[in-house]
C-alpha atoms as a PDB file:
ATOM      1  CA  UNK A   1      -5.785  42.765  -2.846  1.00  0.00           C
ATOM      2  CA  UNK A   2      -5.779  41.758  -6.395  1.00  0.00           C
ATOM      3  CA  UNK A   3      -9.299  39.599  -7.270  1.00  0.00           C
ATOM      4  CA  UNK A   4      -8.458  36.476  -8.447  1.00  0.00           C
ATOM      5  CA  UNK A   5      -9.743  36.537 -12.363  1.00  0.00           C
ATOM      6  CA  UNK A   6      -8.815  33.210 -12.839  1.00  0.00           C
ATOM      7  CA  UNK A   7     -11.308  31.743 -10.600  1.00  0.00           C
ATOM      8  CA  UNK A   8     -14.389  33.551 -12.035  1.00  0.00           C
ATOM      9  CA  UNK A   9     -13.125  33.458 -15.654  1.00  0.00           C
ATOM     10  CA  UNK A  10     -12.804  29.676 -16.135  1.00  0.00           C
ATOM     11  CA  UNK A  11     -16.763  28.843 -15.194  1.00  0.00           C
ATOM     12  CA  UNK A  12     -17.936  31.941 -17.099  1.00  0.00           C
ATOM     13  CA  UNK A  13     -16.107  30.364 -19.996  1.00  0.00           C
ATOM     14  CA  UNK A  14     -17.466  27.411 -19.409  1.00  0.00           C
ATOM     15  CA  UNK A  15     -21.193  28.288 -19.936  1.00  0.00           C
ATOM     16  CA  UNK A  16     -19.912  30.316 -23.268  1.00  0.00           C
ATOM     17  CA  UNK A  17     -18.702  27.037 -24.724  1.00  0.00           C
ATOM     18  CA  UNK A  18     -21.780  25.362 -23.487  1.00  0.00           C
ATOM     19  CA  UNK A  19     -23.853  28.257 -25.534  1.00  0.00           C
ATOM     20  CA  UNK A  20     -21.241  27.667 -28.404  1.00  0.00           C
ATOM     21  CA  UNK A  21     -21.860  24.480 -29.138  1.00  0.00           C
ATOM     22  CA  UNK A  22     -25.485  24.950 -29.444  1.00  0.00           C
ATOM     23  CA  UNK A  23     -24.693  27.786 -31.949  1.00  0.00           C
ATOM     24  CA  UNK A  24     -21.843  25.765 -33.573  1.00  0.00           C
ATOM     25  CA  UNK A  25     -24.610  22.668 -34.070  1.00  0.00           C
ATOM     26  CA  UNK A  26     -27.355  25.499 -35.486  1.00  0.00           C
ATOM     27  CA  UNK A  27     -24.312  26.852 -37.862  1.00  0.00           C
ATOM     28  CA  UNK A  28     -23.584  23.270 -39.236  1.00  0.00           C
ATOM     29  CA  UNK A  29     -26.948  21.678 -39.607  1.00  0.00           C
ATOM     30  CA  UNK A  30     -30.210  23.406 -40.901  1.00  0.00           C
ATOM     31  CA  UNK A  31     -31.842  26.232 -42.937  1.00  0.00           C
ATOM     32  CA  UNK A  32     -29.273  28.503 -44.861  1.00  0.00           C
ATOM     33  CA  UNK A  33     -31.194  31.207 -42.472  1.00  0.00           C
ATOM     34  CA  UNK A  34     -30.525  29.392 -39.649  1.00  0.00           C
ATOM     35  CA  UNK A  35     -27.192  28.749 -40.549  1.00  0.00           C
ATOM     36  CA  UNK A  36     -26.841  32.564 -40.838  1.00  0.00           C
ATOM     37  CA  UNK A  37     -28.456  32.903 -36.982  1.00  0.00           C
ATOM     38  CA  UNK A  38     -25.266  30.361 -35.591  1.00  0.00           C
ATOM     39  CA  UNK A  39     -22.744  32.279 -37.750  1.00  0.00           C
ATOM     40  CA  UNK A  40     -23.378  35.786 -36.691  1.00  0.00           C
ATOM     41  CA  UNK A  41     -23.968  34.134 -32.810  1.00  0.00           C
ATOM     42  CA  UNK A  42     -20.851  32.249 -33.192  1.00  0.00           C
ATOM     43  CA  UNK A  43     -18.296  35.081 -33.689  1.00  0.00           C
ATOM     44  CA  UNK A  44     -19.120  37.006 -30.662  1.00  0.00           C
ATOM     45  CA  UNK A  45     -19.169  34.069 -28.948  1.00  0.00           C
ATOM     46  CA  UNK A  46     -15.805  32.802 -29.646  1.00  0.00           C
ATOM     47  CA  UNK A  47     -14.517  36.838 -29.374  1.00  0.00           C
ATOM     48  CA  UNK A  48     -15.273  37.072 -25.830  1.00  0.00           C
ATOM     49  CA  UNK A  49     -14.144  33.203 -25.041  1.00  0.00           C
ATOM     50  CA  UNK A  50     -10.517  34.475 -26.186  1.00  0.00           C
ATOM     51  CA  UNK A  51     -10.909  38.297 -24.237  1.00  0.00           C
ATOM     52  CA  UNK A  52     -11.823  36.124 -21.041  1.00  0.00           C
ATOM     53  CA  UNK A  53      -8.766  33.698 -21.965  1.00  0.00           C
ATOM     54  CA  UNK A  54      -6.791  36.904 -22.145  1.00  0.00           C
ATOM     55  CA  UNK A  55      -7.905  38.016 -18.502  1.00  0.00           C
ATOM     56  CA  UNK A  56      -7.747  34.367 -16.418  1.00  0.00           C
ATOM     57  CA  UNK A  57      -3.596  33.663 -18.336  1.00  0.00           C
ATOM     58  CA  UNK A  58      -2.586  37.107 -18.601  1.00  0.00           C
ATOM     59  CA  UNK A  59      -2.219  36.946 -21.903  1.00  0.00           C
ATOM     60  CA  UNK A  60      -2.373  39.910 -24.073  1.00  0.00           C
ATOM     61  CA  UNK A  61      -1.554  38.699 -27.326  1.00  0.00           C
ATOM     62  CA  UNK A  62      -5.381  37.027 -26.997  1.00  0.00           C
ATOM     63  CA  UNK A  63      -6.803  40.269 -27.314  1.00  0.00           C
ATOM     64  CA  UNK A  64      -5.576  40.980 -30.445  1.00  0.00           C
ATOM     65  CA  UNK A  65      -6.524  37.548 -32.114  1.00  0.00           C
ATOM     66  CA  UNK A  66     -10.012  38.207 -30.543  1.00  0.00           C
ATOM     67  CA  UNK A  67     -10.312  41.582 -32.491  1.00  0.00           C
ATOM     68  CA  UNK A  68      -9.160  40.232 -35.983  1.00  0.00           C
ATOM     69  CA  UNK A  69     -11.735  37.446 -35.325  1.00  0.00           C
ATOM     70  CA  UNK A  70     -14.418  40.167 -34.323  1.00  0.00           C
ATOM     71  CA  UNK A  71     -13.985  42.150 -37.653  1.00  0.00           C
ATOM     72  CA  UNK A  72     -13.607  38.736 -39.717  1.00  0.00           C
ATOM     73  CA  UNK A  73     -16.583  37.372 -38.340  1.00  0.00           C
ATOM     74  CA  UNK A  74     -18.515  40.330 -39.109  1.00  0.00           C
ATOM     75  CA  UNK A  75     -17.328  40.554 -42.425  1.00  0.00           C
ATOM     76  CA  UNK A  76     -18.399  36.945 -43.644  1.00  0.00           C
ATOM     77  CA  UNK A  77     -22.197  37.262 -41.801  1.00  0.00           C
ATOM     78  CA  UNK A  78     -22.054  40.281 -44.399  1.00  0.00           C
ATOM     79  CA  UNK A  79     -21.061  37.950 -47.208  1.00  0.00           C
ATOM     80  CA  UNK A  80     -23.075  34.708 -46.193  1.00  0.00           C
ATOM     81  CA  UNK A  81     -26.219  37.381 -45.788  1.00  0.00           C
ATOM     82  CA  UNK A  82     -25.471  38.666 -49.378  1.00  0.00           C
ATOM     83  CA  UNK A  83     -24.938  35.238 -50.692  1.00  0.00           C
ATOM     84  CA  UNK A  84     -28.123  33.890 -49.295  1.00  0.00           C
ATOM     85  CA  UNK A  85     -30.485  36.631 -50.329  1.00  0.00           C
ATOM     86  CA  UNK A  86     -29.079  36.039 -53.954  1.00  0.00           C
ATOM     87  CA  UNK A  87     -30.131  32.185 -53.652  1.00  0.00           C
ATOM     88  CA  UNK A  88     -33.543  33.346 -52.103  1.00  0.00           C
END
């Protein structure tokens, strides 16, 4: 029998929006450095929310959005880090 990935996906996606949030409200408000912390949390965050989209709808094309946003992500940390230890 096929497990049902739907059923465990959805609440395990729930807690990751729960933790993005928190990350999301660190990444808006505070320090520069501890705007740095919520952006490099965020982007892993929101990769694996759309790879567990993907597996509860089936939905392929997720995955691919989810890597773009992995290298993208990754990519301004490395600029906002750069920027920030010019200002510092």
């Amino acid at each position: 029998m096929k497990p049902d990935v739907a059923g465990t996906a959805i609440p395990a996606l729930a807690v990751m929006v729960g933790a993005l949030l928190s990350a999301l409200l660190s990444t808006l408000r505070g320090r520069p450095a501890g705007r740095l912390a919520g952006l490099i949390v965020t982007g892993p965050l929101v990769t694996l929310a759309l790879v567990l989209l993907a597996a509860a709808y089936g939905r392929p094309a997720y995955l691919d959005v989810a890597l773009v946003l992995a290298l993208l992500s990754f990519a301004g940390s490395l600029v906002f880090a750069r920027f920030l230890s010019r200002t510092l």
